[in-house]
Protein backbone atom coordinates (compact mmCIF):
# COMPACT_ATOMS: atom_id res chain seq x y z
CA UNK A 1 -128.50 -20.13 43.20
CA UNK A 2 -124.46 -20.39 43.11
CA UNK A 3 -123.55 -17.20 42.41
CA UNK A 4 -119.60 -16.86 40.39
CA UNK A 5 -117.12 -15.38 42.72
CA UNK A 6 -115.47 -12.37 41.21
CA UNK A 7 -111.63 -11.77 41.71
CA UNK A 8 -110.66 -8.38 41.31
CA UNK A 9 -107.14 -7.99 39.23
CA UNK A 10 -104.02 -7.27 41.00
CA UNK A 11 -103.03 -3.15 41.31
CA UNK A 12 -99.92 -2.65 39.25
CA UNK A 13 -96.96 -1.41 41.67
CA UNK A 14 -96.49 2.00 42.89
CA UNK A 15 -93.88 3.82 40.60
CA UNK A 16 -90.68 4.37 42.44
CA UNK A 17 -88.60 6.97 42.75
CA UNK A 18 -86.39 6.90 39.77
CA UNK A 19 -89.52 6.31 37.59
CA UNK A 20 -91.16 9.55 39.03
CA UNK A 21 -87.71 11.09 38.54
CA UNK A 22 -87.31 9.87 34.89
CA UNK A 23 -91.07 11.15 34.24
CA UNK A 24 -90.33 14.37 35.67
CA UNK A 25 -87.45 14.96 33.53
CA UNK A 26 -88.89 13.82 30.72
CA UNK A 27 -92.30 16.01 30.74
CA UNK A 28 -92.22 18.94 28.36
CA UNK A 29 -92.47 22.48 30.25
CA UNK A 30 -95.66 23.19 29.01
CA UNK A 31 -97.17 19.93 30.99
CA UNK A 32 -100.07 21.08 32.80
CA UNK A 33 -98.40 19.81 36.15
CA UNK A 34 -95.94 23.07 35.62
CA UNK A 35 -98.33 25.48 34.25
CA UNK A 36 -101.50 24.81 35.74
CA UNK A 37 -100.79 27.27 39.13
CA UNK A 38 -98.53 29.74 37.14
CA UNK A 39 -99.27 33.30 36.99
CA UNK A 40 -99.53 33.54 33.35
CA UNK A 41 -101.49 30.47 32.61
CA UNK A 42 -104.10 31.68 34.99
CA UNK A 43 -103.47 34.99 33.08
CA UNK A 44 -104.18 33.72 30.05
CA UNK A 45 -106.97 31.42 31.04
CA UNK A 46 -109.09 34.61 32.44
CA UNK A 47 -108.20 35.96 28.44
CA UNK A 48 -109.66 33.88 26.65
CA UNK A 49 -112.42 32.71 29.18
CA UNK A 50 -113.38 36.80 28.73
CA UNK A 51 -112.96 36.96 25.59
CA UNK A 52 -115.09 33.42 24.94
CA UNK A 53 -117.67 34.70 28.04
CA UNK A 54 -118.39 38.21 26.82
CA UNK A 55 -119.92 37.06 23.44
CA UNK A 56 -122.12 34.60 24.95
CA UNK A 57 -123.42 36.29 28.39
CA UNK A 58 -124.58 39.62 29.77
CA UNK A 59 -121.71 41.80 31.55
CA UNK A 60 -122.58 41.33 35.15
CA UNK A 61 -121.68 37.19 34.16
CA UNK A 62 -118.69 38.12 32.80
CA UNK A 63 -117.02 40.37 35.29
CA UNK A 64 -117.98 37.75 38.27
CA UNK A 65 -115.92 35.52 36.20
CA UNK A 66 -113.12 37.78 35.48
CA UNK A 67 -113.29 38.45 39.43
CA UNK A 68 -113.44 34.83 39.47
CA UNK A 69 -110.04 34.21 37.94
CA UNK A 70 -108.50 37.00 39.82
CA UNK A 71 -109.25 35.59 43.08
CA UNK A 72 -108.02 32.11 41.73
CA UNK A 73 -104.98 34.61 40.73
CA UNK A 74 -104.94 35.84 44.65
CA UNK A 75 -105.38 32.40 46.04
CA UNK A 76 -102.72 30.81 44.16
CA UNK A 77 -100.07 33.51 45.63
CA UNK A 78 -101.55 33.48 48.86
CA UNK A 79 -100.61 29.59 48.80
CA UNK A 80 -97.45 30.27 47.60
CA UNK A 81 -96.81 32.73 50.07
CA UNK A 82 -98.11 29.99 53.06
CA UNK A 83 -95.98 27.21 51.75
CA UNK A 84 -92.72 29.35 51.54
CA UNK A 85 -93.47 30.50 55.26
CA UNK A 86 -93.54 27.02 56.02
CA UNK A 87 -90.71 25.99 54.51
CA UNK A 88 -88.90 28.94 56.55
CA UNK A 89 -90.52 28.10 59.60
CA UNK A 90 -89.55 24.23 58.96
CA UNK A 91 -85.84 25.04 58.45
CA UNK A 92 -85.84 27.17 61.25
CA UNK A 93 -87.47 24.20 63.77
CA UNK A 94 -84.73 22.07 62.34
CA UNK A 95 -82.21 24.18 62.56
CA UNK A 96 -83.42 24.84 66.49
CA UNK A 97 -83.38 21.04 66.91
CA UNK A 98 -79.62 20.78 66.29
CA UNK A 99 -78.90 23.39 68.13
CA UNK A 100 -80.71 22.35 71.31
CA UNK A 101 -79.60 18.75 70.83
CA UNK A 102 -75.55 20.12 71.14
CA UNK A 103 -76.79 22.64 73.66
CA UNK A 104 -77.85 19.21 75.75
CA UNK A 105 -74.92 17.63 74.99
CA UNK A 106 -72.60 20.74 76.61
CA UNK A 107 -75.28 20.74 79.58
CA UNK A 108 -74.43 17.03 80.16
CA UNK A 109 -70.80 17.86 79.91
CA UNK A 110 -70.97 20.81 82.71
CA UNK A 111 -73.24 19.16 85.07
CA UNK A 112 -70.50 15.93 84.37
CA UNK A 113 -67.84 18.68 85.83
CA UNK A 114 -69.74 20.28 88.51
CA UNK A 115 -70.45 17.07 90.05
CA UNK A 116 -66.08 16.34 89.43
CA UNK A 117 -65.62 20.04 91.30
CA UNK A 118 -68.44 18.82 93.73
CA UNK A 119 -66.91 15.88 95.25
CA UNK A 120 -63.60 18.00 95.15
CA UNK A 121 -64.73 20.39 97.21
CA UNK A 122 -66.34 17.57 99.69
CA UNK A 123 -63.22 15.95 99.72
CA UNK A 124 -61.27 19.20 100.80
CA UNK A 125 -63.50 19.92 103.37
CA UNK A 126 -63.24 16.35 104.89
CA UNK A 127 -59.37 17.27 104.75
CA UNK A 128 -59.50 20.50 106.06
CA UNK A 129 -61.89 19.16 108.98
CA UNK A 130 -59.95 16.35 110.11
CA UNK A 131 -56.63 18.55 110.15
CA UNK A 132 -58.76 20.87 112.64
CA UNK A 133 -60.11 18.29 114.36
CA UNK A 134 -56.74 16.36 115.08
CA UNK A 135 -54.85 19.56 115.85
């Protein structure tokens, strides 16, 4: 009939940025993080997933999975290629924004100086007018 209400434990904190820092430093350089997208750990993977394949399945199974790996091969430098063209492409934008933000900033400053010459020129016109007008 009464049922117990069940309270669900707190979620530790999110690590911050010196303890992501500290772990990062502190992993070895074989941690799968590093390795896991590298050329030669995909390399070696399609090794020994031949050489463990090919004694236990016909040949058509093991080259689809040596063609497998070499696409996972292909798509990891086809990332790698996309993400550095982003980063380009990212610098670039930013680069553009500064540029067009001073850009603005010496448009503001000549339309500021063409108005100046502007009511200069009105005002010597005025001047020039009323000396022809009272003469």
């Amino acid at each position: 009939m009464f049922t117990k209400k069940h309270t669900l434990p707190t979620s530790p904190q999110p690590p911050t940025l010196e303890n992501i820092h500290n772990d990062v430093q502190n992993a070895p350089d074989n941690d799968v993080v590093f390795t896991f997208f590298s050329a030669e750990s995909v390399n070696e993977d399609a090794d020994s997933f031949l050489s463990n394949t090919t004694s236990n399945c016909d040949d058509d199974d093991a080259e689809a999975s040596a063609d497998s790996i070499i696409n996972k091969s292909a798509d990891v430098e086809l990332l790698y290629s996309k993400v550095i063209s982003f980063l380009e492409t990212n610098k670039k934008l930013r680069d553009s924004q500064v540029e067009l933000k001073e850009l603005g900033v010496t448009l503001a400053s000549h339309k500021h100086g063409l108005a100046e010459s502007i009511n200069e020129l009105k005002l010597s016109l005025e001047t020039i007018q009323s000396k022809m007008c009272s003469d």
